[in-house]
Protein backbone atom coordinates (compact mmCIF):
# COMPACT_ATOMS: atom_id res chain seq x y z
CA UNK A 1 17.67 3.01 -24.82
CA UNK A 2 18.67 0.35 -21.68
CA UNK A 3 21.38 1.38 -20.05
CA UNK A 4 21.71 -2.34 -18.38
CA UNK A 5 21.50 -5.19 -21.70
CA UNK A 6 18.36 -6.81 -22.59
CA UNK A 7 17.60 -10.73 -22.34
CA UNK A 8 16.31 -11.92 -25.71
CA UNK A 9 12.46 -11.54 -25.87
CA UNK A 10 12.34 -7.84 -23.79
CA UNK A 11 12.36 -4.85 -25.67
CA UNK A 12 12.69 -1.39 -24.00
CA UNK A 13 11.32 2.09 -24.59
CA UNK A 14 10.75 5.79 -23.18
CA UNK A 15 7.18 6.52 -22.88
CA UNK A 16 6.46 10.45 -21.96
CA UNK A 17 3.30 11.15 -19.21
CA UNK A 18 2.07 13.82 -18.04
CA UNK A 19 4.22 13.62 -14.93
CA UNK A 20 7.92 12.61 -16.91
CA UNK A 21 9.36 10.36 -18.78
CA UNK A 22 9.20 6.75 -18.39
CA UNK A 23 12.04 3.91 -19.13
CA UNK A 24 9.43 0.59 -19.46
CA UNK A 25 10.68 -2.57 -20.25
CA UNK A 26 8.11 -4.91 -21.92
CA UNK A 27 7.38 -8.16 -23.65
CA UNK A 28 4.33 -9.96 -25.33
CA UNK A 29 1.85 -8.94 -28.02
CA UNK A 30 0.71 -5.44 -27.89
CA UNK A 31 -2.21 -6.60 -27.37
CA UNK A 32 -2.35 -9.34 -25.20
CA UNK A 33 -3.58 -8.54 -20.96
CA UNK A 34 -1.50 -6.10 -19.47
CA UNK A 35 0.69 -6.97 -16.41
CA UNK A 36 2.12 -3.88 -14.22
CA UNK A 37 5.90 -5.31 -12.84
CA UNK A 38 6.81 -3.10 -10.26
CA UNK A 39 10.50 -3.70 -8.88
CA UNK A 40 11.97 -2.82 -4.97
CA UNK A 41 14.29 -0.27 -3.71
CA UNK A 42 17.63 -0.45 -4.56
CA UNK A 43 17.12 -2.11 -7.66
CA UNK A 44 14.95 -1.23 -11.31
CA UNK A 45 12.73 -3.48 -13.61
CA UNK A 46 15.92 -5.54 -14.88
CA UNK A 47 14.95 -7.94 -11.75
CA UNK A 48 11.92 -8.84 -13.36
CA UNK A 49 12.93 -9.81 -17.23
CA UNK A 50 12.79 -13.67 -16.08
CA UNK A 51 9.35 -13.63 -14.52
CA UNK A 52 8.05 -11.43 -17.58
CA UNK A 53 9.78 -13.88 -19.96
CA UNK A 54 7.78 -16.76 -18.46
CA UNK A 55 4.28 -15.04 -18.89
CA UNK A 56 1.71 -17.03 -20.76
CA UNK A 57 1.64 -15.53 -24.46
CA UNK A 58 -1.81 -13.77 -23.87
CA UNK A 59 -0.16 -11.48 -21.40
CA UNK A 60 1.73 -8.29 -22.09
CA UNK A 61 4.70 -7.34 -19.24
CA UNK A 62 5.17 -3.72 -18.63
CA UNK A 63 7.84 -3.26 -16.31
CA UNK A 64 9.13 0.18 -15.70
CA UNK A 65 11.79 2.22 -13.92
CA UNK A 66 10.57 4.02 -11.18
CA UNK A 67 11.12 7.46 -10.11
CA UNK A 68 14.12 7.71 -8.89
CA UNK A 69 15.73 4.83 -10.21
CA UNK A 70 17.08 2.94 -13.56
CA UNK A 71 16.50 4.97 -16.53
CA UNK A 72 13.29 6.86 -16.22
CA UNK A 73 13.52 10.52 -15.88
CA UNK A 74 14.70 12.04 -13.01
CA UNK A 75 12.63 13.81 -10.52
CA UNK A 76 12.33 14.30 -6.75
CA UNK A 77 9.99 12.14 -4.53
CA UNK A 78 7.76 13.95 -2.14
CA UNK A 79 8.13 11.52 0.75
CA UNK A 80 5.23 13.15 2.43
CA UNK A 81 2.82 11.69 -0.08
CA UNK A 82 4.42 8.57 0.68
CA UNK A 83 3.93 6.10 -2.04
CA UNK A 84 1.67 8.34 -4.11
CA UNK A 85 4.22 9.89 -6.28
CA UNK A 86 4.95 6.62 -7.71
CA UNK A 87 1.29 5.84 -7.75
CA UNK A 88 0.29 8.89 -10.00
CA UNK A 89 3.44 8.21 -12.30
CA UNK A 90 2.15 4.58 -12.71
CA UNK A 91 -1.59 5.57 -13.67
CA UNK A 92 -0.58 7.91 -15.53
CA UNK A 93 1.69 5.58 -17.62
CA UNK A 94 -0.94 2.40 -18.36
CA UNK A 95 -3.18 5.75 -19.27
CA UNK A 96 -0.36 6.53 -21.77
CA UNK A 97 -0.49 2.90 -22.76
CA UNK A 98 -4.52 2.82 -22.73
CA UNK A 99 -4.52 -0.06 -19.95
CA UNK A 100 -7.51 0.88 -18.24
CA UNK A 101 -7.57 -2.26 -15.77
CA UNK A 102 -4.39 -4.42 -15.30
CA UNK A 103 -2.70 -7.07 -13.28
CA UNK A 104 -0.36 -5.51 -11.13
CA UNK A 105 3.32 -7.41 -9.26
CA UNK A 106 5.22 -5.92 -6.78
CA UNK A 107 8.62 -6.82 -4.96
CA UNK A 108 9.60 -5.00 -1.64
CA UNK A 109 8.97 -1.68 -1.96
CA UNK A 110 7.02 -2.46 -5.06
CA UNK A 111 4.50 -3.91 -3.38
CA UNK A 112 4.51 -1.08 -1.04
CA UNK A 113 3.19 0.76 -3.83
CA UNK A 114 0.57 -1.93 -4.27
CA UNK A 115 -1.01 -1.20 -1.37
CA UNK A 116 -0.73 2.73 -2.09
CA UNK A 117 -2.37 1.98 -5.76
CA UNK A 118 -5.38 -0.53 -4.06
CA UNK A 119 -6.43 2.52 -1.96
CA UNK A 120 -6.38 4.87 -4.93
CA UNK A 121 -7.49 2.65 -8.00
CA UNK A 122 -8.59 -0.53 -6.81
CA UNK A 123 -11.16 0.00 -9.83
CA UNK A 124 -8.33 -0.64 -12.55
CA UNK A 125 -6.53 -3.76 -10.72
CA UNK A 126 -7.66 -7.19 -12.09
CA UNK A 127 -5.21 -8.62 -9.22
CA UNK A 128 -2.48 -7.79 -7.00
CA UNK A 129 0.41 -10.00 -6.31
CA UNK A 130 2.72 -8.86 -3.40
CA UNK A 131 6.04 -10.58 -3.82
CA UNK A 132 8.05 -10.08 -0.31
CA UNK A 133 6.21 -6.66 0.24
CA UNK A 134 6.79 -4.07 2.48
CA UNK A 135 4.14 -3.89 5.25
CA UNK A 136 1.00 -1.70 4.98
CA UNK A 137 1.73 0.39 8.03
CA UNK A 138 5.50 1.31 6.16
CA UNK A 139 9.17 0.47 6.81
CA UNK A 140 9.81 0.87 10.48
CA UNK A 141 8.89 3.03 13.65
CA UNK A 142 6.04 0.69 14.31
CA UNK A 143 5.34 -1.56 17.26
CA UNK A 144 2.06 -3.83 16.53
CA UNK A 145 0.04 -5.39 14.20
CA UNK A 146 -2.24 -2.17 14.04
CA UNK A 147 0.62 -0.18 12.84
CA UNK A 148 0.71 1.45 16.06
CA UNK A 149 3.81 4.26 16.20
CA UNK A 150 6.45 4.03 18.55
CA UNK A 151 6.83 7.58 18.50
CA UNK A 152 4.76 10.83 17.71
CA UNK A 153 7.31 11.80 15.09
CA UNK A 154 7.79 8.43 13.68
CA UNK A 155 11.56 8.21 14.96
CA UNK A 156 13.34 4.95 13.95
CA UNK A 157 12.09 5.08 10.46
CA UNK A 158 12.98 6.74 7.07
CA UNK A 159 16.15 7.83 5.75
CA UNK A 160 18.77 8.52 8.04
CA UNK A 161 19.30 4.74 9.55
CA UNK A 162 20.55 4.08 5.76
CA UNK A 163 24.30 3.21 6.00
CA UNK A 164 26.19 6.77 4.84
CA UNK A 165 28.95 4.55 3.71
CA UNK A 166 26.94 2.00 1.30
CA UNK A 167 25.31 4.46 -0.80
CA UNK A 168 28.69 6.38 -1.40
CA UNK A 169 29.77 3.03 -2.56
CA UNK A 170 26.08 2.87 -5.08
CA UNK A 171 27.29 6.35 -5.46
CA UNK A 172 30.71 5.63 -7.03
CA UNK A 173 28.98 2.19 -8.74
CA UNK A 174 31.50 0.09 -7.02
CA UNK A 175 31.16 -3.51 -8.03
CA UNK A 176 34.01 -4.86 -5.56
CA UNK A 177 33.91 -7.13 -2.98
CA UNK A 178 36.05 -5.34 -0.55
CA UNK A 179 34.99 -4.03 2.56
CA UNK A 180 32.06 -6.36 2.61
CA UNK A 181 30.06 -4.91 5.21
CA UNK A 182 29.10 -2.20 2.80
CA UNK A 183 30.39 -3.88 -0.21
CA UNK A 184 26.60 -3.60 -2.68
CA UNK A 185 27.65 -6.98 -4.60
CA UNK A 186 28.01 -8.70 -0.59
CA UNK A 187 24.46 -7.09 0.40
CA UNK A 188 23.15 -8.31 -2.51
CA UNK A 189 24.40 -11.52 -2.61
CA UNK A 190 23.68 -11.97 1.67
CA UNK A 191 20.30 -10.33 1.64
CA UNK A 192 18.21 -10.63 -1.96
CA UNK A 193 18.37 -13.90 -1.75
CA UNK A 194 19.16 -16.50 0.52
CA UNK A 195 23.04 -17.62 0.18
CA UNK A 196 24.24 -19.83 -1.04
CA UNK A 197 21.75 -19.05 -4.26
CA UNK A 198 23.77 -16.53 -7.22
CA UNK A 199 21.59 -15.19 -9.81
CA UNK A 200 22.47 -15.79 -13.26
CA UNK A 201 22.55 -12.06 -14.67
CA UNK A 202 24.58 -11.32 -11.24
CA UNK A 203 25.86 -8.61 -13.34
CA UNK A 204 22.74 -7.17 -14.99
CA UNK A 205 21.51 -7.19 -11.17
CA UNK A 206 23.98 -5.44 -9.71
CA UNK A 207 23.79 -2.54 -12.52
CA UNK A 208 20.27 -2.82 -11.53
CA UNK A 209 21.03 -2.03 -8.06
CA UNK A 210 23.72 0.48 -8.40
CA UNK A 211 20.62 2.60 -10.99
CA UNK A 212 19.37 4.31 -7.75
CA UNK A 213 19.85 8.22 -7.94
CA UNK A 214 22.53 8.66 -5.22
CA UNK A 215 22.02 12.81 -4.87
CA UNK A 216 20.61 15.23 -2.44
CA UNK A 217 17.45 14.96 -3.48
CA UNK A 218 16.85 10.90 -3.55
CA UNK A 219 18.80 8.91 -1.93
CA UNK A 220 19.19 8.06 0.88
CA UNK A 221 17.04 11.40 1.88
CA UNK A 222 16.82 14.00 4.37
CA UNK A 223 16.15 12.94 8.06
CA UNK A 224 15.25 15.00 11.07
CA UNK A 225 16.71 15.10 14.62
CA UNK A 226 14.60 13.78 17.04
CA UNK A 227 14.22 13.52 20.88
CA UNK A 228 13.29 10.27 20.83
CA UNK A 229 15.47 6.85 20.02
CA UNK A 230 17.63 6.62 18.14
CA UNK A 231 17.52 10.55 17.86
CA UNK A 232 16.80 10.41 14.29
CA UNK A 233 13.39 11.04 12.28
CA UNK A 234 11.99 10.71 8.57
CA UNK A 235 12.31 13.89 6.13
CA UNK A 236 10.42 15.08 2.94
CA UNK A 237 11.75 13.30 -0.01
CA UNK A 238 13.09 10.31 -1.60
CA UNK A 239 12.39 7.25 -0.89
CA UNK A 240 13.45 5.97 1.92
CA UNK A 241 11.34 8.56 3.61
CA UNK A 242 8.29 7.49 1.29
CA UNK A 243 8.44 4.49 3.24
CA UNK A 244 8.28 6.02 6.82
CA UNK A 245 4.64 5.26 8.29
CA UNK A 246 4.39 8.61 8.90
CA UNK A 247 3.21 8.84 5.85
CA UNK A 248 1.29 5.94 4.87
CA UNK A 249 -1.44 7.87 5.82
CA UNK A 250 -4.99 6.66 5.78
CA UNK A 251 -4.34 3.92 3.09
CA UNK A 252 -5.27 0.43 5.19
CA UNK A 253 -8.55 2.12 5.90
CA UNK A 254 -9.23 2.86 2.48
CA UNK A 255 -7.95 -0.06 1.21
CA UNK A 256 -10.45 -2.58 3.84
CA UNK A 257 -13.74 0.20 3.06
CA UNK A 258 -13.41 -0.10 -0.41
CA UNK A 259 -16.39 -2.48 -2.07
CA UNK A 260 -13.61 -3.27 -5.10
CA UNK A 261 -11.44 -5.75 -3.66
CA UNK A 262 -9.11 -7.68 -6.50
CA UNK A 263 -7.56 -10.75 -5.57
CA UNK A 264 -4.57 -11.09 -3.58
CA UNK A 265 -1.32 -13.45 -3.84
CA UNK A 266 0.75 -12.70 -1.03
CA UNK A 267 4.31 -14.97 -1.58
CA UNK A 268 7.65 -14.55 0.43
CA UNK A 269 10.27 -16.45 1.48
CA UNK A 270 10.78 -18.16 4.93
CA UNK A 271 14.14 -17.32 5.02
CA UNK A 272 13.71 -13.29 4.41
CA UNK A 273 15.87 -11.34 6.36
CA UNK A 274 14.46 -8.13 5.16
CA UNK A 275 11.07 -8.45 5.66
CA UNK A 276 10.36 -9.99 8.58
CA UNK A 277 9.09 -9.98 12.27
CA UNK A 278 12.86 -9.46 12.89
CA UNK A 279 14.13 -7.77 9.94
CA UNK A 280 17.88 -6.95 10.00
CA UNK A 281 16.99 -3.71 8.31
CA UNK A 282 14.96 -2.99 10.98
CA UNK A 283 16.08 -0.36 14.14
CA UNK A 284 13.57 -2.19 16.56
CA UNK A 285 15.73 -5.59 15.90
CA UNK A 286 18.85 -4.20 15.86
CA UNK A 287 18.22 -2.51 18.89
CA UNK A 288 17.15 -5.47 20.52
CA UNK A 289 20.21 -7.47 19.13
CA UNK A 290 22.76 -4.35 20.64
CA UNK A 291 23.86 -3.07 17.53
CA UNK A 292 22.67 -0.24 18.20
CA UNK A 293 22.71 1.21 21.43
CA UNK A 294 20.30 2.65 23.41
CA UNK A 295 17.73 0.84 22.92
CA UNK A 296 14.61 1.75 25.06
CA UNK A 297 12.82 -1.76 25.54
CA UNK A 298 10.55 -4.27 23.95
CA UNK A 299 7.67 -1.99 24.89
CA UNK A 300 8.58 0.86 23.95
CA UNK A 301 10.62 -0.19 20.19
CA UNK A 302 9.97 -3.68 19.54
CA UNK A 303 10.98 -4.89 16.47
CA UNK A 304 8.22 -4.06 13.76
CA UNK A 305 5.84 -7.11 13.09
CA UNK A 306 5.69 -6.49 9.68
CA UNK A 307 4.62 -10.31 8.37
CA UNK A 308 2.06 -9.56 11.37
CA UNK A 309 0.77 -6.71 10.21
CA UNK A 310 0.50 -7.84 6.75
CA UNK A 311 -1.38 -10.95 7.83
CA UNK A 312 -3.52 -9.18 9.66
CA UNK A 313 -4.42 -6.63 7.04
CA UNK A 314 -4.95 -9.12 4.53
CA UNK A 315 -7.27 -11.40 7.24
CA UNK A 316 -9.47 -8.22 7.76
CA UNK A 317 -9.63 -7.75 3.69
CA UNK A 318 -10.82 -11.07 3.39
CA UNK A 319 -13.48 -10.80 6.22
CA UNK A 320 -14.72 -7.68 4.48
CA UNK A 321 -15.36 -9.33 0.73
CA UNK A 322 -11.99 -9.84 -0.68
CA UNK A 323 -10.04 -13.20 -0.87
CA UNK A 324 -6.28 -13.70 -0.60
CA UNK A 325 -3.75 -16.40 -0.52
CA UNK A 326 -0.71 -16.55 1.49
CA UNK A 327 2.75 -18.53 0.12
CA UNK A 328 5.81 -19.05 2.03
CA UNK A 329 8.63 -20.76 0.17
CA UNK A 330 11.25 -22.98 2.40
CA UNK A 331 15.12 -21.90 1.03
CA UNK A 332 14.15 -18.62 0.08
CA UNK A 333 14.90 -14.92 0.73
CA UNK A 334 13.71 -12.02 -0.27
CA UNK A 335 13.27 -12.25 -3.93
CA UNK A 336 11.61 -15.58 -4.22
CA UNK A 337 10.48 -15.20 -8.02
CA UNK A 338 13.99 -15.86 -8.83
CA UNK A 339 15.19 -17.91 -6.00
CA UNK A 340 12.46 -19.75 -7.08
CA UNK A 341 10.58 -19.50 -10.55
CA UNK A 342 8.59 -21.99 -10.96
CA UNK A 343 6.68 -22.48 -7.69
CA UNK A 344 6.43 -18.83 -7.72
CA UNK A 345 5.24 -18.94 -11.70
CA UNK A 346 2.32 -21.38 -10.40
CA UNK A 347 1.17 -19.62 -7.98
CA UNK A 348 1.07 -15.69 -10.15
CA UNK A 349 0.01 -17.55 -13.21
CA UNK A 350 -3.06 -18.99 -11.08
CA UNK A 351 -4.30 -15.67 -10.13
CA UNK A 352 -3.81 -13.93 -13.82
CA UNK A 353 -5.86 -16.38 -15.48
């Protein structure tokens, strides 16, 4: 059923939806109060066996594959709905599962999709944590803490700044150190997490990461030109261009007017080189740092704020009803709920119960 092995205590299963077929991983009593795990880019729900493992026994873990990725059925990502593909696959699989309201985790782009599901179905979420998550505004192309574009065509974000050569390499599931620049054990290993940390199930990982759909119509995505720096713009699917803030769309809005306003748990780690105000991922940074040329000035392509923008989103949810908590682990990158379990256990644990 799992193409990557289980850890004792998670089972695995297809469940068909409406919308396709659905590889969830799970664990805890049928019965017990259902948990939504929702895993990054460049990765599937094997990252989250650990954290589901260490659920108190009242608590069911549903953790699946999302489109695109691991192995739930394949089918393309309209980027222009940004994160609302994966939203409508998710309802419609705790509707398959009758889990009318849920807790709800999400890592990276995961909790990118947490914001996308508060504005559509706050009504079902009994919490939200947002574990290293992408900003509200989206993944680039943005120059304040309002989410302000850079450009009119969003240039700087979406799917052609992905490295050509590193998803031939997730392409050909190359598990090699060589090359390390674009070697997908190095990235790992240098950017999940904060060196000199190694997961345990490095392997199971790794699988994990290599489970993106490298094709045409996934990843890394279509892109535009554009007349604008760096010359290149977001396309229409997969999801790297699901991420663009082109499309985010009216979400934040949404999200702050709604009166249904679940709890937040917002935890990262200090060390996070992928989300940041400075993100190494990030064309406003690496234009700044001259690695790529061209760059048109702080005013014009700063680096995106995105801890400043989520801050500031979450501040404004909390003046208008809702209540969040903010948690920044020292020696940690950007996966702290393995880097670090159990202050990360504490603090999701506290907010489920």
């Amino acid at each position: 059923m799992s193409s990557i092995p289980l850890m004792p205590g998670i089972s695995a299963q297809m469940v068909t939806t409406p919308r396709l077929a659905i590889h969830v991983r799970n664990s805890g009593p049928d019965d017990g109060i259902p948990v939504l795990f929702i895993h990054g880019n460049n990765s599937c729900a094997t990252y989250w066996e650990e954290t589901m493992l260490a659920l108190p026994a009242t608590f069911r873990a549903i953790a699946p594959d999302l489109r695109g990725y691991g192995d739930t059925e394949f089918k393309p990502i309209d980027a222009t709905r940004g994160c609302r593909d994966w939203v409508d696959d998710l309802l419609g699989l705790m509707d398959t599962l009758d889990a009318e309201h849920f807790h709800v985790i999400g890592h990276s782009l995961g909790g990118s999709v947490c914001w996308a599901l508060l504005a559509a179905a706050p009504e079902r979420l009994l919490s939200v944590t947002l574990a290293a998550p992408g900003s509200p505004y989206g993944f680039g192309g943005t120059k304040d803490v309002a989410g302000s574009p850079c450009w009119p065509d969003y240039a700087g974000s979406g799917a052609g700044l992905v490295s050509a050569e590193f998803v031939r390499r997730e392409g050909a599931g190359d598990r090699s150190e060589d090359e390390p620049k674009t070697a997908p054990r190095v990235i790992m290993n240098t950017y999940y997490w904060k060196p000199p940390f190694r997961p345990a199930r490095e392997e199971e990982l790794l699988s994990g990461l290599l489970s993106i759909k490298v094709r045409p119509d996934n990843h890394p995505g279509d892109k535009v030109a554009s007349e604008h720096w760096p010359g290149i713009a977001p396309g229409r699917f997969g999801p790297n261009n699901a991420l663009s803030p082109k499309y985010v769309g009216d979400s934040v809005e949404r999200i702050l007017a709604s009166a249904i306003k679940p709890p937040i748990l917002w935890v990262r780690g200090a060390d996070d080189q992928i989300v940041s105000d400075a993100s190494l991922f990030e064309i406003g940074t690496l234009g700044q740092l001259g690695v790529v040329p061209g760059w048109p000035g702080e005013a014009a392509f700063p680096p995106q704020p995105m801890l400043s923008q989520t801050r500031r989103v979450l501040e404004r949810y909390a003046a208008a009803g809702g209540t969040f908590r903010e948690l920044v682990l020292a020696e940690c990158g950007h996966t702290p709920y393995l880097e670090h379990p159990e202050a990360f256990n504490r603090a999701f644990h506290a907010i489920i119960t």
